[in-house]
N, C-alpha and C. Protein backbone atom coordinates (compact mmCIF):
# COMPACT_ATOMS: atom_id res chain seq x y z
N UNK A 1 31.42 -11.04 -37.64
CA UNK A 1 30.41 -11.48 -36.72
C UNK A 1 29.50 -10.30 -36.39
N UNK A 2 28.25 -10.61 -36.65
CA UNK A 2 27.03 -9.52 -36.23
C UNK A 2 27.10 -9.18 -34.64
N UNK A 3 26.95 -7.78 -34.68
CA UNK A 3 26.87 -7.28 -32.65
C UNK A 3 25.86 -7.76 -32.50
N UNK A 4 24.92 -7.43 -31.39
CA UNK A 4 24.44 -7.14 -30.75
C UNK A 4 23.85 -6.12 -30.40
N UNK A 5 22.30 -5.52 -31.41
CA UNK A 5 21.88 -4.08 -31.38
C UNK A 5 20.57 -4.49 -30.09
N UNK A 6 20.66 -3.56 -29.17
CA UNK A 6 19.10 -3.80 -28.36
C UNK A 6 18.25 -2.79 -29.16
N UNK A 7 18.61 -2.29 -29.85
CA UNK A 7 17.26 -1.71 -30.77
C UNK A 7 16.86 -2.34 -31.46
N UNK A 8 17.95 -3.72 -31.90
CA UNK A 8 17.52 -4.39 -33.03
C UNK A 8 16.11 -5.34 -32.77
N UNK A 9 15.02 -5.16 -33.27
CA UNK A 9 13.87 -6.11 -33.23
C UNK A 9 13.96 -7.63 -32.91
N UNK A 10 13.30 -8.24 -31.93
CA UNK A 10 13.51 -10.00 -31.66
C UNK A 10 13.37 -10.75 -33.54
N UNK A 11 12.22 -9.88 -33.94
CA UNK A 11 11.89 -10.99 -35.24
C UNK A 11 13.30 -10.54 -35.78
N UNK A 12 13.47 -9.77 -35.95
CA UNK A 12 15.53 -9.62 -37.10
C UNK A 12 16.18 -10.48 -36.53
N UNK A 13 16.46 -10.75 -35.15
CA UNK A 13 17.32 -11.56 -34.44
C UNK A 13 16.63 -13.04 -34.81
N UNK A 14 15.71 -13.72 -35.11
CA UNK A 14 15.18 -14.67 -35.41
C UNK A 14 15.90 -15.14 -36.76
N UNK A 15 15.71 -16.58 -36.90
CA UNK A 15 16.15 -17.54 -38.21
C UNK A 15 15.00 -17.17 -39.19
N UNK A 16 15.08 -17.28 -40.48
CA UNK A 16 14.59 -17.26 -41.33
C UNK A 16 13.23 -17.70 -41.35
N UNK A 17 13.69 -19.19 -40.59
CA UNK A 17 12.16 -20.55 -40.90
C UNK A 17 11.75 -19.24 -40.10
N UNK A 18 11.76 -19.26 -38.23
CA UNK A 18 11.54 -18.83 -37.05
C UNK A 18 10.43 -17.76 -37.29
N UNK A 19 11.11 -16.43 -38.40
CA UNK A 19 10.11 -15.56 -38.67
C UNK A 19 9.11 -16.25 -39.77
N UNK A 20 9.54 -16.91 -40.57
CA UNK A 20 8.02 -17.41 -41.11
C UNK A 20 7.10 -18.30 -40.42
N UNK A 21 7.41 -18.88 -39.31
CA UNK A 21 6.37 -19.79 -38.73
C UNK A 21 5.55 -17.98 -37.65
N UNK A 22 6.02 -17.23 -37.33
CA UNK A 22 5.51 -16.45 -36.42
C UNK A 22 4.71 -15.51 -37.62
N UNK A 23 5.09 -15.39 -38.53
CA UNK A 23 3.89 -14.37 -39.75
C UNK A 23 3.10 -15.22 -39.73
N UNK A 24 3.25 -16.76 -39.97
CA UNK A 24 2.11 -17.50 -40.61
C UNK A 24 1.15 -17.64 -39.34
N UNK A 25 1.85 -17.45 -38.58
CA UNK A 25 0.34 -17.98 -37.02
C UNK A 25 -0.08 -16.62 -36.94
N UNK A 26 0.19 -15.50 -36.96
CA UNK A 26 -0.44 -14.32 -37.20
C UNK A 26 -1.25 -14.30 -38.17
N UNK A 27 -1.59 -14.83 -39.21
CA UNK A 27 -2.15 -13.95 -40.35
C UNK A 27 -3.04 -15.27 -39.85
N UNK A 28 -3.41 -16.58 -39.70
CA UNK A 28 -4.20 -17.33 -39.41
C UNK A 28 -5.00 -16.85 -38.34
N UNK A 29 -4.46 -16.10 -36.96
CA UNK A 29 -5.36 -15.87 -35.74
C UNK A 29 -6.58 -15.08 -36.18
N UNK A 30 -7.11 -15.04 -35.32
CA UNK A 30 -8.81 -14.33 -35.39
C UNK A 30 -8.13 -12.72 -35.60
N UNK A 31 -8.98 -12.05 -37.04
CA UNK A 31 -8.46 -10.73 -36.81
C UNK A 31 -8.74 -9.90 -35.47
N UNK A 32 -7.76 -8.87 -35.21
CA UNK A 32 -7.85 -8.00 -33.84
C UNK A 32 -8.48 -6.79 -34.55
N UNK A 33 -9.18 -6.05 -33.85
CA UNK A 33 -9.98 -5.02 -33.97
C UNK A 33 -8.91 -3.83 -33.34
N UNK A 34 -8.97 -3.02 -34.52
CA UNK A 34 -8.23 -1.41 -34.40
C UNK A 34 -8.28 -0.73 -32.70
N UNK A 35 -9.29 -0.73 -32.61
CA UNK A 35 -9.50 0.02 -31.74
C UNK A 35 -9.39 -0.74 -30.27
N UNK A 36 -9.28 -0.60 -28.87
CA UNK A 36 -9.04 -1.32 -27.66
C UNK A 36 -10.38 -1.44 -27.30
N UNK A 37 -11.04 -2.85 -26.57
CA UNK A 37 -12.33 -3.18 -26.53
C UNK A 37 -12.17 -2.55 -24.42
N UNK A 38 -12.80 -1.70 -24.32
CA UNK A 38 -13.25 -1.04 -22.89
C UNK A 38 -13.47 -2.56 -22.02
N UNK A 39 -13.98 -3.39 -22.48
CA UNK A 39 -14.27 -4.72 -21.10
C UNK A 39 -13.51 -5.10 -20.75
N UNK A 40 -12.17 -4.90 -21.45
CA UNK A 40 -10.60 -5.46 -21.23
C UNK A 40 -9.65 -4.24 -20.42
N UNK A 41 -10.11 -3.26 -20.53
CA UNK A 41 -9.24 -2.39 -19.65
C UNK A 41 -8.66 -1.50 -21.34
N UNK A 42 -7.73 -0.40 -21.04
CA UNK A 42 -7.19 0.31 -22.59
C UNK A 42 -6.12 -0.82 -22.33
N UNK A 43 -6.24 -0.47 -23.69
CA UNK A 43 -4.51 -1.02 -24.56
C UNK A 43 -5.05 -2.73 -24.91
N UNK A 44 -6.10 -3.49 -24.71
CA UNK A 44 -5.96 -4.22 -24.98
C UNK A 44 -6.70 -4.79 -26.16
N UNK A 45 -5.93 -5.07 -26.90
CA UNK A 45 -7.27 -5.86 -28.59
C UNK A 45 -8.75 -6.13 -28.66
N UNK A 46 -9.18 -5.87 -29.10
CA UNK A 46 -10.32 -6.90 -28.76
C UNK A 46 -10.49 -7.81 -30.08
N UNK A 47 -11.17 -9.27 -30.06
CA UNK A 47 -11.20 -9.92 -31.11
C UNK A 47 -12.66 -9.27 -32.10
N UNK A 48 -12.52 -9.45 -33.05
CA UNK A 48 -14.11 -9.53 -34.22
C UNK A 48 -15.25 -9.37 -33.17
N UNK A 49 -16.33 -9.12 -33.53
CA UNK A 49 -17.14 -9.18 -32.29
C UNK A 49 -18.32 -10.30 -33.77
N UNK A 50 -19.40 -10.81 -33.46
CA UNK A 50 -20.11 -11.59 -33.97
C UNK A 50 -20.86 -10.89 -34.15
N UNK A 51 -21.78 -10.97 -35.13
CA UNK A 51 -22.74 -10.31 -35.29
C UNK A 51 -23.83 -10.66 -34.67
N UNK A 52 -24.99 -9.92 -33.84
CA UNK A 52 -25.91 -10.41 -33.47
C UNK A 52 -27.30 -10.40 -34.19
N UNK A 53 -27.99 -11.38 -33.86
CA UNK A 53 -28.98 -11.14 -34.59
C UNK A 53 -29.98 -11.27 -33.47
N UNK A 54 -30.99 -10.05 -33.39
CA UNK A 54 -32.43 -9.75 -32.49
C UNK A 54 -33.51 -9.67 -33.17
N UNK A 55 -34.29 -10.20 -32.62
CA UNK A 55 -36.13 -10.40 -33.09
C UNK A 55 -36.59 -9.94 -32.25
N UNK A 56 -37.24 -8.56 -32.29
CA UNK A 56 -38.26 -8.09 -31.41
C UNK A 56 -39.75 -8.88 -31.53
N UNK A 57 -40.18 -9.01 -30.31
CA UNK A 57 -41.45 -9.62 -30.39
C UNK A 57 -42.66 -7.95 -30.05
N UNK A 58 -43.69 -8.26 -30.93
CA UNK A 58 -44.42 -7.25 -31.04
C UNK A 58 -45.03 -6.84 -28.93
N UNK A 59 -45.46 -5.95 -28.53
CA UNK A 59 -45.65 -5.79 -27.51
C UNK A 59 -47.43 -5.65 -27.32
N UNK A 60 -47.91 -4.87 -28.42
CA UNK A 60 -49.04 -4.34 -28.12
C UNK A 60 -50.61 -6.01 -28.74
N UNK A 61 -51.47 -5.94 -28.18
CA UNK A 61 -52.35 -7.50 -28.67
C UNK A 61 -52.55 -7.08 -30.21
N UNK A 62 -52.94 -5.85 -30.32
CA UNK A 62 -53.34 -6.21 -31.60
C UNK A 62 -51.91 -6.34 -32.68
N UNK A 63 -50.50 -5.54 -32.06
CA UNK A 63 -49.73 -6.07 -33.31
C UNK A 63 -49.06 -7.22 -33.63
N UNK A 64 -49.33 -8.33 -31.92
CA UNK A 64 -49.06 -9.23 -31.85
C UNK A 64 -50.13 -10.60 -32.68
N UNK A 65 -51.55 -10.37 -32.74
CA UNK A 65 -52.44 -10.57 -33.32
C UNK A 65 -52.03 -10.46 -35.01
N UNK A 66 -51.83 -9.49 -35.12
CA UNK A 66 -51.84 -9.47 -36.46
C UNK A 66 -49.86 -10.02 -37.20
N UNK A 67 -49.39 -10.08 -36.51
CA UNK A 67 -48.01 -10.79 -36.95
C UNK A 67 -48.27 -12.06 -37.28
N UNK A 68 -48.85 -11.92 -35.66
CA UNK A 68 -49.35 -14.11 -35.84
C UNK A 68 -50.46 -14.18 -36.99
N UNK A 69 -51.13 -13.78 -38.02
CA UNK A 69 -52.17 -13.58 -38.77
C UNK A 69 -51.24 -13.71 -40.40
N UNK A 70 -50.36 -13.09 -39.89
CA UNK A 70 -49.04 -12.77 -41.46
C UNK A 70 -48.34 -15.06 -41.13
N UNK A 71 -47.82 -14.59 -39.95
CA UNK A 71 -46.91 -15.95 -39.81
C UNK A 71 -48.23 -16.85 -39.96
N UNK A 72 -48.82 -17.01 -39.43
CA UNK A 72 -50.03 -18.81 -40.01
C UNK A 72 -49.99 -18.25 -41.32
N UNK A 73 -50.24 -17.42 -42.06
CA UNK A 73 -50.49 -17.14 -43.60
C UNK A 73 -49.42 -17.42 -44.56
N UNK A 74 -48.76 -17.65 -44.11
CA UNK A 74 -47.47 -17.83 -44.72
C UNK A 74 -46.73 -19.66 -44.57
N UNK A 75 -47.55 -19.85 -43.60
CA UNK A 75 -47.08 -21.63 -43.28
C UNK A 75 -47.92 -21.84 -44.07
N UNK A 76 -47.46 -23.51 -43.98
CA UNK A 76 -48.24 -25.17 -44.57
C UNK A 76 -49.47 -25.11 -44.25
N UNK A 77 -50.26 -24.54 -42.67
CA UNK A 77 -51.27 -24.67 -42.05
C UNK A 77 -52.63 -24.36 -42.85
N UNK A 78 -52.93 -22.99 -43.70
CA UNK A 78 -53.74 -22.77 -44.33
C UNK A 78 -54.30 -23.67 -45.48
N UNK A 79 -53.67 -24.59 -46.12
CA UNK A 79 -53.76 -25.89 -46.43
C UNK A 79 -55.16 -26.49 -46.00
N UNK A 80 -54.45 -26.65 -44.90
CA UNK A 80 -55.40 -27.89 -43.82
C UNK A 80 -56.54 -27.38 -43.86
N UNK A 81 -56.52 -25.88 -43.31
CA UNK A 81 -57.86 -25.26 -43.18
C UNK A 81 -58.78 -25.28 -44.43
N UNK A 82 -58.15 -24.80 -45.82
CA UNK A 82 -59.36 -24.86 -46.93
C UNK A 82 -59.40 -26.40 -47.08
N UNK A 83 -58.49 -27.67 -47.08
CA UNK A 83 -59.01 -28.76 -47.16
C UNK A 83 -60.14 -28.99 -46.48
N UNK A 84 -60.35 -28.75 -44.92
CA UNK A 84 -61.31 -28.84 -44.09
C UNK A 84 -62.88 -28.01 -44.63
N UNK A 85 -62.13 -27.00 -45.03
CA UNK A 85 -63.74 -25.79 -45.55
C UNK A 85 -64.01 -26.62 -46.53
N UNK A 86 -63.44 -27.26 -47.39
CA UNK A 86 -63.90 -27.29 -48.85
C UNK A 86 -65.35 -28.42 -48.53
N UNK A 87 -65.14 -29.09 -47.11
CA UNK A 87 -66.11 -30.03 -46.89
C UNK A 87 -67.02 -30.18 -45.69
N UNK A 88 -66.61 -28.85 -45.02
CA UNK A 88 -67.95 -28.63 -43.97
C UNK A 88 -68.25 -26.92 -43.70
N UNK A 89 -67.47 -26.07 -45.04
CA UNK A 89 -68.14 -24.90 -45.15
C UNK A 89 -67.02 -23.77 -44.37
N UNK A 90 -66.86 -22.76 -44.54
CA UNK A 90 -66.05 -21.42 -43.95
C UNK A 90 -66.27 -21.88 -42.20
N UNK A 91 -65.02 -21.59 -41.94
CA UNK A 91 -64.97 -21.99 -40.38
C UNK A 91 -65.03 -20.44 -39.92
N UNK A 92 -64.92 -20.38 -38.71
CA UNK A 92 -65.06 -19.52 -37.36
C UNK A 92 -63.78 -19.52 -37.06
N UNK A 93 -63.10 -17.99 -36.99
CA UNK A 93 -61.34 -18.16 -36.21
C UNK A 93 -61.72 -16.94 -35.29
N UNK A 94 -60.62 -17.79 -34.23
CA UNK A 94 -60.09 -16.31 -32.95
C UNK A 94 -59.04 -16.79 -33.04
N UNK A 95 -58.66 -15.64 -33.48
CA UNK A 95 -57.11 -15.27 -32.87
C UNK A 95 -56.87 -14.39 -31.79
N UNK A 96 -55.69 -15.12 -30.63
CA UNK A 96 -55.75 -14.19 -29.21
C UNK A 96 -54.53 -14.45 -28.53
N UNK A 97 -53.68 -13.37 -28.21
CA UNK A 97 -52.06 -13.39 -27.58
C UNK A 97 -53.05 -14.33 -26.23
N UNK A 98 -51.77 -15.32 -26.13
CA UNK A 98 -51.70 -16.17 -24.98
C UNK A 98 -51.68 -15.71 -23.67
N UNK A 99 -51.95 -15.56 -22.91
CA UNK A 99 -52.14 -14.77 -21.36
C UNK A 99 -50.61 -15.40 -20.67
N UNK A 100 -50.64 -16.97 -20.71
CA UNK A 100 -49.53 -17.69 -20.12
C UNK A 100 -48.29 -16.96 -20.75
N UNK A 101 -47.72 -17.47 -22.22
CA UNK A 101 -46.62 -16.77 -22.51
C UNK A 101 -46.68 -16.04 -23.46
N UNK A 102 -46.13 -14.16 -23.22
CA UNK A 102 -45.88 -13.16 -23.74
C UNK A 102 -45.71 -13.38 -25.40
N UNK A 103 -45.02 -14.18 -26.18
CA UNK A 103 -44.59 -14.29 -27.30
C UNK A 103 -45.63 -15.06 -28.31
N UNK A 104 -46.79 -15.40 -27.96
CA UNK A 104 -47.24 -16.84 -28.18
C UNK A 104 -48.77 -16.11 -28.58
N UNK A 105 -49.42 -16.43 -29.98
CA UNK A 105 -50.66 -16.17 -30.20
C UNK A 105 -51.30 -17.07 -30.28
N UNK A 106 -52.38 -17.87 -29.99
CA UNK A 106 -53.07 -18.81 -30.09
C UNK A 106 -54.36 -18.52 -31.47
N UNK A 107 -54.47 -19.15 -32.58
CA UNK A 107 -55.64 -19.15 -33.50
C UNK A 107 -56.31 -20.27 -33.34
N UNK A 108 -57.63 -20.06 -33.33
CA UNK A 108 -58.81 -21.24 -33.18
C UNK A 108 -59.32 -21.12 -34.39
N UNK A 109 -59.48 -22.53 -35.43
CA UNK A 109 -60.34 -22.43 -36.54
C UNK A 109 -61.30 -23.34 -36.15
N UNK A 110 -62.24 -23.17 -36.47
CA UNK A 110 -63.74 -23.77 -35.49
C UNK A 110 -65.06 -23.92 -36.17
N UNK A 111 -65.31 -25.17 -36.71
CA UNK A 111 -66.53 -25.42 -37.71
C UNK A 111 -67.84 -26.32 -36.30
N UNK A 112 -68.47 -26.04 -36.74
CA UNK A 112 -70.02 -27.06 -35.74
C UNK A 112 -69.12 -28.35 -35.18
N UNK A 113 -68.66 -29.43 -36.36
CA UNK A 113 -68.15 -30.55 -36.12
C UNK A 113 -66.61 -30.48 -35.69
N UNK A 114 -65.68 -30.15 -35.86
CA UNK A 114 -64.38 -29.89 -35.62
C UNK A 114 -63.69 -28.28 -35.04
N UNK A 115 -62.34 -28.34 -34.37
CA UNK A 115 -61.79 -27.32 -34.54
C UNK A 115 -60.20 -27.69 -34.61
N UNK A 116 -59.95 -26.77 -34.66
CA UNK A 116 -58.15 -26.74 -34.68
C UNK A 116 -57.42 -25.26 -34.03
N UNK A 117 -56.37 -25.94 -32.85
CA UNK A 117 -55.67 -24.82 -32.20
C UNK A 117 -54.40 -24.96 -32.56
N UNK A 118 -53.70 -23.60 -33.47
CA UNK A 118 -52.79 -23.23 -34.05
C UNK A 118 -51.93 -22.42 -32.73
N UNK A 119 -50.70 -22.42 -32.54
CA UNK A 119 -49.94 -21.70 -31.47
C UNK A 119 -49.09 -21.00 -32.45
N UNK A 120 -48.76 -19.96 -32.18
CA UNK A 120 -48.07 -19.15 -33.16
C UNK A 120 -46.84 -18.21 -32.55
N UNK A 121 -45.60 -18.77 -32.12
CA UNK A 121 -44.60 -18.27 -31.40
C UNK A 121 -44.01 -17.20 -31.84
N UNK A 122 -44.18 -15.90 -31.79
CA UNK A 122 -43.62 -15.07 -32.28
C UNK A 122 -42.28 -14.58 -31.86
N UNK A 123 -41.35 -15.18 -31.28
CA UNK A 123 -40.47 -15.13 -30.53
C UNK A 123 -39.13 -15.64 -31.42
N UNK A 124 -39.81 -16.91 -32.15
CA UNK A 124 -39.04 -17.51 -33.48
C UNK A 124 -38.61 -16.81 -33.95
N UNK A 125 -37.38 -17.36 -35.25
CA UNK A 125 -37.32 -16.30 -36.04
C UNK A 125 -36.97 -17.75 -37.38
N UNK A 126 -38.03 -17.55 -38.27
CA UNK A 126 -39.33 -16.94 -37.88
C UNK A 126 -39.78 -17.40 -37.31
N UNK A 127 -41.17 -16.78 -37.18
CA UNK A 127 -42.22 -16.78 -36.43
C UNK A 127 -43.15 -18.24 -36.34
N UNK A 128 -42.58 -19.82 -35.54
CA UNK A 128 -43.15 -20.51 -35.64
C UNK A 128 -44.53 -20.89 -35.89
N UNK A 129 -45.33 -21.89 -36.45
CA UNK A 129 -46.54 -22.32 -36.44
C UNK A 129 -46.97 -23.92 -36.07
N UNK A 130 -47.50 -24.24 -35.28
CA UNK A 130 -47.79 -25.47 -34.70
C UNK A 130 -49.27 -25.93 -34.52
N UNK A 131 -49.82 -26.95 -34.64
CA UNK A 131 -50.79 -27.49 -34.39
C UNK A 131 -50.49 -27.91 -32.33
N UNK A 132 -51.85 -26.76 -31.99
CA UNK A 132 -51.60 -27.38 -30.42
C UNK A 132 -52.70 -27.83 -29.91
N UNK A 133 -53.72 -28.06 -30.27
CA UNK A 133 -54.92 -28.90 -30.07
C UNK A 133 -55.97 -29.24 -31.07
N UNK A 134 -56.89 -30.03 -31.00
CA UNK A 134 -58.16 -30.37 -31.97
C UNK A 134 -59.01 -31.38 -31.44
N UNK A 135 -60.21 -31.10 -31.63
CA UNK A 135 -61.07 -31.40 -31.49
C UNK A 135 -62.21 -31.90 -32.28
N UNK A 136 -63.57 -32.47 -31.51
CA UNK A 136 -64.64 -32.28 -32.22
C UNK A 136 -65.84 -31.87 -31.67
N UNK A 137 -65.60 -31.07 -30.75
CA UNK A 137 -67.16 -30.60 -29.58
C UNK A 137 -66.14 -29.31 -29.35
N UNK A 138 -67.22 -28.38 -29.88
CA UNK A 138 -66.68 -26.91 -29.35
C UNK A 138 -67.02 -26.43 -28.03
N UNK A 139 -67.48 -27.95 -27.18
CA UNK A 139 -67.82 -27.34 -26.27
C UNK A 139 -66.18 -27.56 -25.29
N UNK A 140 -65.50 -28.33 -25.55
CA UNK A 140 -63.65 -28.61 -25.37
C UNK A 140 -63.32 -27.10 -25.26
N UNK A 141 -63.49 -26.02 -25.84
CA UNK A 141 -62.88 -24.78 -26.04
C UNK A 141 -63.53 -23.85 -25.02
N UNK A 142 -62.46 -22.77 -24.33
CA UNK A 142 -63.16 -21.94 -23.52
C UNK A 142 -63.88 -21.37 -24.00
N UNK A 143 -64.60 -20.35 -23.36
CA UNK A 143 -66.02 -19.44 -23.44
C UNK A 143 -64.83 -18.52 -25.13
N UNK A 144 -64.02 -17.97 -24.61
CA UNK A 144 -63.45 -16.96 -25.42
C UNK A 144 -62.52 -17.08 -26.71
N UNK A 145 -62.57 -18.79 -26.54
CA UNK A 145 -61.91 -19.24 -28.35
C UNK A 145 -62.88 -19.53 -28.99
N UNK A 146 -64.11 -19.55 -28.80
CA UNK A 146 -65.37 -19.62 -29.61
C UNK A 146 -65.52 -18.54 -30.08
N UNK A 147 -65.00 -17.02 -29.36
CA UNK A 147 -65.65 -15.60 -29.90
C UNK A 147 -64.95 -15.68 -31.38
N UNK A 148 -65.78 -15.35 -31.78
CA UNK A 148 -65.21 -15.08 -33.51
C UNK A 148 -64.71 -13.95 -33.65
N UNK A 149 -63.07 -14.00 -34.16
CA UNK A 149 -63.07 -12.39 -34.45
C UNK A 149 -62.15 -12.04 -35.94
N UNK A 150 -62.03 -13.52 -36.81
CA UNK A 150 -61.64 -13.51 -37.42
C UNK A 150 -61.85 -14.43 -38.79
N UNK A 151 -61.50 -14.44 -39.70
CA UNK A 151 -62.45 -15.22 -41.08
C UNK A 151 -61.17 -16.32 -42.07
N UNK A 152 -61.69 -16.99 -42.19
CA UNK A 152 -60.33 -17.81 -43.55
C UNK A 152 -61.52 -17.68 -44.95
N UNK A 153 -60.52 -17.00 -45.76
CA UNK A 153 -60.95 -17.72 -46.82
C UNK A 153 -60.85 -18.98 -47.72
N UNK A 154 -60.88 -18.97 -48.96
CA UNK A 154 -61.18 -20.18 -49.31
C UNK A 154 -60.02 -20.88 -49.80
N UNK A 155 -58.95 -19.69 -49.57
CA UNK A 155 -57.03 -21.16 -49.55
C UNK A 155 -56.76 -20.86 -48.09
N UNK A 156 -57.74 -20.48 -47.00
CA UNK A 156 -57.55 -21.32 -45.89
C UNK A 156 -56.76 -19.75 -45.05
N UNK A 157 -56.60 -18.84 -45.90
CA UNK A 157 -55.67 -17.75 -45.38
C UNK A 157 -56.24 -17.11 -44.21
N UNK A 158 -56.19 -16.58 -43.22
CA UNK A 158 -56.92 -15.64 -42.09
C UNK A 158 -56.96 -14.26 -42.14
N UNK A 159 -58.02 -13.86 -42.08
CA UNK A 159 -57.62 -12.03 -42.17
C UNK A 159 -58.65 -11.82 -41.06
N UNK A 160 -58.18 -11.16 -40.23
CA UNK A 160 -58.85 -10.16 -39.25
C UNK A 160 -59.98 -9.65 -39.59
N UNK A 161 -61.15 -9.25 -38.17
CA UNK A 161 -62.13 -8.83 -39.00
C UNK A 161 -62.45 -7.25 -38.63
């Protein structure tokens, strides 16, 4: 008959099945990280941490301007625009960071008869593009989405001027 060692380990003292059901729920749990995570106090595990993922939004107008200039260039939207040129001629664009929200560029493409307001969330990832107004009287648009400060060419693309 086996003693009774208190040095001897609980898993040795365990049945056969006993220690394989306790390896197998171990090797399934979330791996533990080497080192003790500080929010827990020492000595205690911490689990995997997730990876994060951050999108800085540009800070300054013009690099916010010109992101939103890359993101519409890169959407479906430029489309619309040379469809539109191909039949009432090179439009008029402003592009201008939104005053209301920090992340948000607004582009105006703007012919005599029509316009179109593009919102451009740079906050996305990516960098959304939306149709947020249109018209057909530029007189609908404030004093300062009429200023022109920017050009499409003829697949509709925008480049700064």
């Amino acid at each position: 008959m086996a003693s009774f060692d208190p040095g001897e380990s609980t898993s040795e003292r365990r049945s056969l099945l006993g220690r394989l059901r306790t390896r197998r729920d171990t090797d399934t749990a979330a791996p533990v990280a080497a080192e003790p995570d500080s929010r827990f106090g020492s000595g205690q595990p911490s689990r995997a941490r997730e990876p994060r993922h951050v999108h800085a939004v540009p800070t300054s107008a013009q690099h916010k301007v010109s992101s939103a200039v890359d993101a519409f260039n890169s959407s479906e939207h430029p489309r619309t625009v040379a469809g539109v040129a191909r039949s009432l001629g090179a439009p008029g664009v402003s592009v201008r960071p939104s005053e209301a929200r920090p992340s948000v560029v607004n582009a105006v493409v703007l012919w005599e008869l029509c316009w179109y307001r593009y919102e451009i969330d740079l906050a996305d990832e990516p960098p959304s593009v939306r149709v947020a107004g249109q018209g057909y009287e530029l007189d609908e648009l404030p004093a300062e989405e009429r200023e022109v400060n920017a050009s499409a060419d003829d697949r509709g693309a925008l480049a700064l001027d």
